[in-house]
Structure formats: C-alpha cells, structure tokens
Protein backbone atom coordinates (compact mmCIF):
# COMPACT_ATOMS: atom_id res chain seq x y z
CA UNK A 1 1.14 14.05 17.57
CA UNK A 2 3.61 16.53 18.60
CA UNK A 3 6.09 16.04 21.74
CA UNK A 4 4.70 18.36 23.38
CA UNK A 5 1.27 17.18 22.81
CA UNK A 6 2.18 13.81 24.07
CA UNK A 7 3.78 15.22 27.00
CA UNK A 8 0.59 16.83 28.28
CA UNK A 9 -1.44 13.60 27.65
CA UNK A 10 0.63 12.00 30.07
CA UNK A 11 1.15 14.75 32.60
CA UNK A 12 5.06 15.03 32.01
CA UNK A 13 7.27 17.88 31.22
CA UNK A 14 8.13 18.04 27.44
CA UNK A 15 11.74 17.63 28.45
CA UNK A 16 11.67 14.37 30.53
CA UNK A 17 9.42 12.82 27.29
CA UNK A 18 12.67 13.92 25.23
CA UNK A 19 14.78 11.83 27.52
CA UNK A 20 13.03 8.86 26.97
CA UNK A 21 12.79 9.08 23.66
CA UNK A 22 16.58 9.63 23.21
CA UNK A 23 17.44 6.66 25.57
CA UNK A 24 18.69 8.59 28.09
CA UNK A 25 16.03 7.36 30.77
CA UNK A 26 13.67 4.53 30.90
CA UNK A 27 10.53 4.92 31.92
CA UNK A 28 8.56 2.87 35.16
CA UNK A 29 5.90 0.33 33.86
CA UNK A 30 3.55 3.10 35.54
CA UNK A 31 4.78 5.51 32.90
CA UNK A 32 4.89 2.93 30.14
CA UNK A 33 1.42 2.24 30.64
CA UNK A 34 0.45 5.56 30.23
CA UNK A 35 2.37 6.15 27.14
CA UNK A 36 1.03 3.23 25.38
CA UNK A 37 -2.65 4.56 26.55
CA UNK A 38 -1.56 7.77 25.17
CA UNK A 39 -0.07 6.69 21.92
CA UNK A 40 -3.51 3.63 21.74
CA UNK A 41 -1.09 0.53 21.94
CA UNK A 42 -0.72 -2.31 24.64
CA UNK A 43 2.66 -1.59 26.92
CA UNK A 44 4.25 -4.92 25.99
CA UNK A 45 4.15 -3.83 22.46
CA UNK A 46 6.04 -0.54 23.59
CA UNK A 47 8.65 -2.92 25.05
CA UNK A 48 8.94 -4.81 21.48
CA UNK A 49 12.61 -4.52 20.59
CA UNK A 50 11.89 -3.21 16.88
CA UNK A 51 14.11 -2.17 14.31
CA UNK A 52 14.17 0.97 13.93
CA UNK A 53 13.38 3.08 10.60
CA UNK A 54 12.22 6.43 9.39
CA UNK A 55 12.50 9.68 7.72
CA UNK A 56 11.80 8.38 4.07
CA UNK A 57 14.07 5.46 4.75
CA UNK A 58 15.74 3.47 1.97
CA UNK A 59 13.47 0.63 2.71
CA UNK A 60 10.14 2.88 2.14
CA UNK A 61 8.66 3.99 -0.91
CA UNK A 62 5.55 6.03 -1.64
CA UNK A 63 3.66 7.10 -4.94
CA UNK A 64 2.69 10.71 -4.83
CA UNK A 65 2.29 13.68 -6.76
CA UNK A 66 4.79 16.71 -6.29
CA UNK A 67 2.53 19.01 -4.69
CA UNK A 68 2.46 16.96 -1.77
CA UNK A 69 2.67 18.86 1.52
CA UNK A 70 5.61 17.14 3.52
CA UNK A 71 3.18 17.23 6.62
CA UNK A 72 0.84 15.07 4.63
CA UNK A 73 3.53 12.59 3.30
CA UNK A 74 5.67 12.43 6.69
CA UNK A 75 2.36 11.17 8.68
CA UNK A 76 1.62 8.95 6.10
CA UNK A 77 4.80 7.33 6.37
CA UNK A 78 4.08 7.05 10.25
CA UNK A 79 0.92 5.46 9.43
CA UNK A 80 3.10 2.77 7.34
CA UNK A 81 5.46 2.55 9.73
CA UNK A 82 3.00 1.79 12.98
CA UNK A 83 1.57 -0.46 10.33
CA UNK A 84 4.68 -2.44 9.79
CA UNK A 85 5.30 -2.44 13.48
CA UNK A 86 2.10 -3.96 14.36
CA UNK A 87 2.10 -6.40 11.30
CA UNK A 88 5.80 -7.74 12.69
CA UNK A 89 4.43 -7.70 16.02
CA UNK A 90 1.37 -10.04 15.27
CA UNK A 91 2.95 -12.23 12.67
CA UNK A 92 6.44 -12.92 14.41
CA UNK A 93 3.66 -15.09 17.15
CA UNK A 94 0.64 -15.68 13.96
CA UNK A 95 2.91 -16.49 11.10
CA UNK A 96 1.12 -16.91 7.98
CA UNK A 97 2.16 -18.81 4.88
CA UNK A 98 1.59 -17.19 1.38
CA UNK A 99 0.92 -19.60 -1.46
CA UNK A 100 3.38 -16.89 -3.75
CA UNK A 101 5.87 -14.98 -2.94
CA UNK A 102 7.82 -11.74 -4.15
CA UNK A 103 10.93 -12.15 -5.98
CA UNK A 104 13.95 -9.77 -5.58
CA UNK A 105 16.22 -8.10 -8.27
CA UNK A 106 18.44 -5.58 -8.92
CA UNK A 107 17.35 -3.23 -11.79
CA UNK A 108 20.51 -2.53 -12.59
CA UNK A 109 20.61 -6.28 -14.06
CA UNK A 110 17.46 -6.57 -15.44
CA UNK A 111 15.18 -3.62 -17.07
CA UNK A 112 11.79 -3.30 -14.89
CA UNK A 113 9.69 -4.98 -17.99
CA UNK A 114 11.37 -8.26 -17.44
CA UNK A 115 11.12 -8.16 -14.22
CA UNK A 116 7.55 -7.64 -14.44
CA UNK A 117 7.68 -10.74 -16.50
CA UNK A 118 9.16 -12.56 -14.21
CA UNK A 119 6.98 -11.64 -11.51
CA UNK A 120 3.87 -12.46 -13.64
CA UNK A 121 5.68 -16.00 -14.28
CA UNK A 122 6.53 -16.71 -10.73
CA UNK A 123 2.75 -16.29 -10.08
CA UNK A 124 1.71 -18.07 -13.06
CA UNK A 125 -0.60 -15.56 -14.08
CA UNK A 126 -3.26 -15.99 -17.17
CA UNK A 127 -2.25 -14.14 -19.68
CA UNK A 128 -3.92 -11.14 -20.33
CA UNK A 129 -5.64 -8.98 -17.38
CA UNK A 130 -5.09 -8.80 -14.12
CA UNK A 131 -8.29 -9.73 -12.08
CA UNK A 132 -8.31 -8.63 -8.63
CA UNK A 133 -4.64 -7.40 -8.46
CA UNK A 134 -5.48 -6.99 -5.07
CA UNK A 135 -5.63 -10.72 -4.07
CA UNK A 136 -2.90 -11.62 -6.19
CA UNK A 137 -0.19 -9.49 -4.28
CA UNK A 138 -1.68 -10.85 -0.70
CA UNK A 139 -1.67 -14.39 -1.71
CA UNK A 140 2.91 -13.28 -1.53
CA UNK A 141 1.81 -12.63 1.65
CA UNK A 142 1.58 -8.86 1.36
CA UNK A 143 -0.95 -7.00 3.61
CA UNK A 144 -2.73 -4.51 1.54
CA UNK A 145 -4.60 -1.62 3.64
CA UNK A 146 -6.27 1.02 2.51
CA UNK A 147 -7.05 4.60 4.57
CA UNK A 148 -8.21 7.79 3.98
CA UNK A 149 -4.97 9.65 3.52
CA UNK A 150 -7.13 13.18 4.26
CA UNK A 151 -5.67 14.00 0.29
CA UNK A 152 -5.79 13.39 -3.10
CA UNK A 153 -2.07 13.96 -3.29
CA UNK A 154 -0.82 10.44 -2.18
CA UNK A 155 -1.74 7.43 -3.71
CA UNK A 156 0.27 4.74 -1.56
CA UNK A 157 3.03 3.62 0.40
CA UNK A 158 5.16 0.31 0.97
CA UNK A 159 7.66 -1.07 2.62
CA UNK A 160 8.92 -4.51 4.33
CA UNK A 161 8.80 -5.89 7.35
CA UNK A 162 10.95 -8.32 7.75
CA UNK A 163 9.91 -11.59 5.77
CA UNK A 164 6.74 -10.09 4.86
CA UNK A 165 5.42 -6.56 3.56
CA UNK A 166 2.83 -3.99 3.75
CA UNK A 167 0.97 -1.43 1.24
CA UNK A 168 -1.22 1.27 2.05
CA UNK A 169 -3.59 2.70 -0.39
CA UNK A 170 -5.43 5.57 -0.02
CA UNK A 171 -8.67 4.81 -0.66
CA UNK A 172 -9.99 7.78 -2.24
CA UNK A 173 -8.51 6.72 -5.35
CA UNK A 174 -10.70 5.03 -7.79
CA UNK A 175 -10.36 1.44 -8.68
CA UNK A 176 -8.49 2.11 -11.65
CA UNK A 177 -5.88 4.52 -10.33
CA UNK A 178 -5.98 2.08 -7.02
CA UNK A 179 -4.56 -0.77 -9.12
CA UNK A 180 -2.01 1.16 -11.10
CA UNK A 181 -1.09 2.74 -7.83
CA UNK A 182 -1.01 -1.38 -5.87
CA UNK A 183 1.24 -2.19 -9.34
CA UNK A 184 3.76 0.75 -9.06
CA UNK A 185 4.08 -0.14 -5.08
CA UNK A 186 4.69 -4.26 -6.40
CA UNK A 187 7.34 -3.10 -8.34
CA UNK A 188 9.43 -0.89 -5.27
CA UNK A 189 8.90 -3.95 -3.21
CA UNK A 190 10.60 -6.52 -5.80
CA UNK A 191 13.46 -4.33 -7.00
CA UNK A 192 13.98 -1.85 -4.40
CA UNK A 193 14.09 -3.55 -1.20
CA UNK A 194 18.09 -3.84 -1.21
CA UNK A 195 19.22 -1.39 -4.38
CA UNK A 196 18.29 2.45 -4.39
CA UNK A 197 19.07 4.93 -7.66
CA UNK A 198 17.98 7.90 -8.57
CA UNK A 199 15.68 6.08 -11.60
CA UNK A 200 13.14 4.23 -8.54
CA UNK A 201 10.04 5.94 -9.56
CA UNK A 202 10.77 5.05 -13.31
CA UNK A 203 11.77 1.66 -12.52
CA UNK A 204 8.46 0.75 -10.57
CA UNK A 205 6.16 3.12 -13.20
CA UNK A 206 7.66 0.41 -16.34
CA UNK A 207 7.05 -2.42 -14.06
CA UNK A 208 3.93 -1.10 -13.34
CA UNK A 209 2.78 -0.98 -17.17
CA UNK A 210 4.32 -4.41 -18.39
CA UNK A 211 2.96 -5.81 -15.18
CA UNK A 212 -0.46 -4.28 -16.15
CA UNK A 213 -0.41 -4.11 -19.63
CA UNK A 214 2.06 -6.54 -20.65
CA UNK A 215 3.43 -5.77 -24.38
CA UNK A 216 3.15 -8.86 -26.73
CA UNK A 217 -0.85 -9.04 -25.43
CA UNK A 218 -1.67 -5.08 -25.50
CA UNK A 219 0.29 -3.96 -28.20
CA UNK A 220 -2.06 -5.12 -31.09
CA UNK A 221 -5.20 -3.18 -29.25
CA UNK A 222 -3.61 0.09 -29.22
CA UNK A 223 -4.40 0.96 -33.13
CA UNK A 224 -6.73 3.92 -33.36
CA UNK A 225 -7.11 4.44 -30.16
CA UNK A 226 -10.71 7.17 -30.26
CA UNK A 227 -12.29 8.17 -26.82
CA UNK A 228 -15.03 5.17 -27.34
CA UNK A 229 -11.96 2.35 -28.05
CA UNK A 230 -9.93 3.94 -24.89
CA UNK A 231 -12.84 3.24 -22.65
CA UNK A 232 -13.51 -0.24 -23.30
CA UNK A 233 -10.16 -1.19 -23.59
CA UNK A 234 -10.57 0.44 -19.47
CA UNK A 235 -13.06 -2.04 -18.60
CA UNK A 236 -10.80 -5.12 -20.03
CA UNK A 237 -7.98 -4.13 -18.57
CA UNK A 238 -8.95 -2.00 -15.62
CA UNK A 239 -6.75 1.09 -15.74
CA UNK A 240 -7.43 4.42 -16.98
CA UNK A 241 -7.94 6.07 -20.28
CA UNK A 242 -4.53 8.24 -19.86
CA UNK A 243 -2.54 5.24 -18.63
CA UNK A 244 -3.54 3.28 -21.92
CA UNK A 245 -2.55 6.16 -23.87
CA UNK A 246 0.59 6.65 -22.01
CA UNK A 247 1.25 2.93 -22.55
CA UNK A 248 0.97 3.58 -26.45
CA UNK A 249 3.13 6.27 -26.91
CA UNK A 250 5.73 4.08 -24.58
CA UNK A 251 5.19 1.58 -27.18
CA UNK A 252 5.11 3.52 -30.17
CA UNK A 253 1.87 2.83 -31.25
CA UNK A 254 0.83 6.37 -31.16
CA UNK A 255 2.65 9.38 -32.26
CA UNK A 256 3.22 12.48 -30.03
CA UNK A 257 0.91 14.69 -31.49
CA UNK A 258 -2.04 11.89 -30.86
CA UNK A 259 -1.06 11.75 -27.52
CA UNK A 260 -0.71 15.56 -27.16
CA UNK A 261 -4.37 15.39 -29.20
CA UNK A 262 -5.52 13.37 -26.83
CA UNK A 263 -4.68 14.79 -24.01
CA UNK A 264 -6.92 18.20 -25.66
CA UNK A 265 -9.66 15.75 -25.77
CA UNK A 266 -10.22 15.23 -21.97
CA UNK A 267 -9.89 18.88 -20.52
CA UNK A 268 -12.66 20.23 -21.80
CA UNK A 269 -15.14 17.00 -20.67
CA UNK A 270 -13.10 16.98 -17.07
CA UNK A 271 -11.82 13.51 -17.82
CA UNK A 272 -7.98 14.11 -16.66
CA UNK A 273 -9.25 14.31 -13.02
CA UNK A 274 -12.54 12.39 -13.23
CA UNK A 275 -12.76 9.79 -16.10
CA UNK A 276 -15.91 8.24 -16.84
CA UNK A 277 -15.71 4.06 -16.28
CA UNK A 278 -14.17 3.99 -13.29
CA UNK A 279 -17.05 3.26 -10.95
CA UNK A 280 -17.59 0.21 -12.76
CA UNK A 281 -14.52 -1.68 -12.86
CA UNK A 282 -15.18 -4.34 -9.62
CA UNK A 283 -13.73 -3.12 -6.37
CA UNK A 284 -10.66 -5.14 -5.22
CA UNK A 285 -10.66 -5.10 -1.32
CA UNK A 286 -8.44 -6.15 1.27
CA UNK A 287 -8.69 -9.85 3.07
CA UNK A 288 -5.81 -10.62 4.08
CA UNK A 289 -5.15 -8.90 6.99
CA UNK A 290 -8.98 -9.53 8.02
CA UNK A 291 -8.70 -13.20 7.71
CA UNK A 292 -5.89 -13.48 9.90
CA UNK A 293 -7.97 -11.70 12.75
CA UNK A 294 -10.76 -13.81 11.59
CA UNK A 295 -9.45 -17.05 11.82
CA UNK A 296 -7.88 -15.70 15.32
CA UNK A 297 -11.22 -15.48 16.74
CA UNK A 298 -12.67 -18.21 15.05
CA UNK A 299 -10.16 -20.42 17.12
CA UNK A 300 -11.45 -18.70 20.43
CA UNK A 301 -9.58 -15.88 21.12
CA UNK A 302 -11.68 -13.17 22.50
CA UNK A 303 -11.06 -9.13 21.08
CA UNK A 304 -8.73 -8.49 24.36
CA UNK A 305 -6.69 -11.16 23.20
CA UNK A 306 -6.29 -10.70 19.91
CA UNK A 307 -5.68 -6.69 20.79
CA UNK A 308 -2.44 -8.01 22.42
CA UNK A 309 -1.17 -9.87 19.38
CA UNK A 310 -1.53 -7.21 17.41
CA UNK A 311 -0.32 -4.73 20.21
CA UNK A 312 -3.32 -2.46 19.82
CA UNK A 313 -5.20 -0.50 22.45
CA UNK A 314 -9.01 -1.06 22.98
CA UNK A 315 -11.16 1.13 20.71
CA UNK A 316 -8.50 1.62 18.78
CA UNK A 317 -8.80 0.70 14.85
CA UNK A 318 -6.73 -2.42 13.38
CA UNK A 319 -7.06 -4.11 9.88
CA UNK A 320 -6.61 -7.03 11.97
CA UNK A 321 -9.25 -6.56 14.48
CA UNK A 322 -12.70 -7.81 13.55
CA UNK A 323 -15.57 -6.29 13.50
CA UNK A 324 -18.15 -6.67 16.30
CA UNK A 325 -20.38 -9.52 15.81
CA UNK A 326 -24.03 -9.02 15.58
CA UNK A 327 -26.27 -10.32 18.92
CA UNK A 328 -28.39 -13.10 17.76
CA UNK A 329 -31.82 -13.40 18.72
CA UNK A 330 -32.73 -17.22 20.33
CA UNK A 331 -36.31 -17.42 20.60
C-alpha cells in the first residue's frame, strides 16, 4: 500500500500521513484507530514500541532467483517483517519453549559444512535423511509460514525476532525445492544473524547441502548416477534430481561433462522446471504457529482475544489465528 493510498483510506491529506510517519506528529487515538483499521491491526499493537528494521536489512535474508522484480521482493520482505512484528508481539506475552534451539557462528571460523554438522549434532539427528525438515526447525522454536508469494521467483525469506525467528516459504514451490529452500534459510539464520560478507548466499547454499545431504552418508550413492538412480535417490532423500547432481560434482563424484550431460538430459523432457517425483515426497506443513493459537483457545480465549495477542484486526488472516470451528449438531 502506497502513502497515498493509505492516506485516502483514512480521509487525511498525503502530507499529514508523512508527518506521522516521520515522527513529526502523533496521531489522536481517534486517528490511531483508524490507521490500524486501515492497515488490519489492533491500535495497541500500533503503539508497540518495536525495533525498527527494513530495506533488505542485515538481519534479513531471502532466497531468490535474479530475475526477481524488486516490487515483488520488497513486499515480500514487508510480509516478513509484519510477520516478525506480530510473532514478537504475541510471544513477548505467549512465550513458547522450543525443545532445540539454533546455534550461532561466524563462517569466517568455521566452513558452512561443519557448521551444518554441528547443527545436525545439536539436534541429534538420525543419520541419514531428513524427515519432515519442517518440524525439525520449529521444534528451535522457529515459525515456519508459508504464502503465496504471487511468483515463482522467490522461494523464501528469514529473519529474527528477537529470541526467536521466522521463515516464510512460498508455497508454490514443490516439496522438494520447499525443503532445500527451508535448509538454505536454516543456514542464514545460524551464521548470519550477527556476521554479513559478500559469500552469504554460498555460505547458506553449502550448509544447505551437508545439512541435506551430508557427505560421509551420500557420497557412496552418487556412482553412476542415470535418470532412473537420480530419481530414487529423490524419494530417499527428498530433494531434487539437479540438486543431487549438483551435490556430486561438489563432491567430485561426477565429472563436468556428466554434469553438463546431464543437464542435456532434462531440457528436452521439461524436467529443469518440472521434475517428475516431486508430488510424492510427503508434504511437510507448518504447526507451530497453529498450535500456539490452538492451545490459546483451547485454554478459553475467545477469537477477539486472541486477535489482540497477536495484534491482528478481525477478518484479517494470521498463522496464529484458528480456524472457525464447525457448529455441532445436539440432537
């Protein structure tokens, strides 16, 4: 929403809404309350004393392709950001405590493959595949969300806030992509929270792999690596076809001309955009953020009341709000 937009929705000129935006007026609670109505969140949430971030801030980090419009990315990043808002809002009152939790490191120290080690350790994951990567990064605490991002050009988004953090998915992806995408995200949150370089996408795609794919158990499976053998090694390990080949060349178990071979394999069949296997790797959802509104009104709080923890206007969508129960016919 533009400032002017917002302006007309609450009957003010375009110049007093630039005022209070820049601090230099404050606005009655009259005013407040239309704001919030305008902008679909409660007015004491408006008078929530956040800390303020933006404009692809240090603290953000999103997966996406290059052809990205900036209008696409820059609303996605308010989405995470109103996201992070109302996840501090709630939580600071609703606090939740994760069973895990996400370490922090400097990649400068450590190379991204040990971290993803360590991370895996910390966990005390099985060895081998990841099942349900999604549950395993929200039992740190970590409120996964997906949304339609309106394009196939952004995969995801994260960022913390405060003790805890968020990561939006868009959820067009397929499962496989989804995951690789959830992994990449992991990997910003654990070494880029505090230390930026130019190398940040690198760092969290190598995390991503060992975190995925983790060398001493992969490594041995990635001998002749034909169309059939790259698509059930997809099913065990749930990623894609190309991310198992690009994990082989990484590793040196393929040569560049069987990559580059490979690679002429899958344009002709339509495979680099649409492989075949993904709709039947399990879906990983989101619960996290549902439970917590879940157990709120399981302990009696109505939907108005749980709207106000989470600082949300009615009608308007929340990953915490539930949905609508069902009437129940008593005979």
């Amino acid at each position: 929403m533009t400032q002017t937009e917002l302006a007309q929705k609450v009957g003010i000129a375009q110049g007093a809404l630039s005022r209070y935006e820049n601090g230099l007026r404050e606005p009655d609670d009259d005013m407040l309350g239309r704001l919030a109505g305008a902008l679909g969140v409660t007015a004491a949430f408006m008078r929530h004393g956040f800390r303020m971030r933006g404009g692809i801030a240090a603290d953000a980090h999103m997966r996406r392709q290059r052809s990205a419009k900036p209008t696409d990315w820059k609303r996605v990043e308010a989405d995470v950001n109103a996201l992070r808002m109302h996840s501090t809002y709630l939580l600071e009152r609703v606090p939740i405590n994760p069973t895990n939790q996400v370490i922090q490191t400097d990649p400068s120290d450590t190379d991204p493959e040990e971290v993803a080690r360590r991370q895996r350790a910390t966990w005390a994951m099985p060895i081998g595949p990841v099942r349900d990567l999604t549950a395993w990064i929200e039992s740190a605490g970590v409120l996964v969300v997906d949304q339609d991002f309106s394009t196939p050009r952004i995969d995801g988004m994260s960022q913390w806030a405060g003790d805890h953090a968020i990561i939006l998915v868009n959820s067009r992806m397929p499962t496989d992509r989804r995951r690789l995408t959830l992994a990449h995200e992991l990997g910003h949150l654990v070494m880029h929270s505090q230390h930026q370089d130019e190398d940040v996408e690198t760092q969290a795609t190598a995390f991503a792999a060992e975190f995925l794919m983790p060398e001493h158990v992969i490594r041995p499976q990635l001998r002749a690596l034909t169309l059939g053998r790259l698509l059930d090694l997809k099913q065990e390990w749930g990623v894609s076809m190309q991310a198992l080949m690009e994990r082989a060349h990484a590793l040196g178990a393929v040569s560049p001309r069987e990559r580059q071979d490979f690679y002429k394999r899958l344009s002709p069949r339509g495979w680099r955009k649409q492989e075949p296997g993904s709709d039947t790797l399990p879906p990983e959802p989101p619960r996290l953020a549902a439970s917590v509104g879940k157990a709120l009104a399981d302990a009696g709080l109505t939907d108005a009341e749980i709207r106000e923890l989470v600082g949300v206007a009615p009608g308007r969508p929340s990953p915490f709000i539930p949905e609508a129960r069902g009437l129940h016919l008593v005979a």
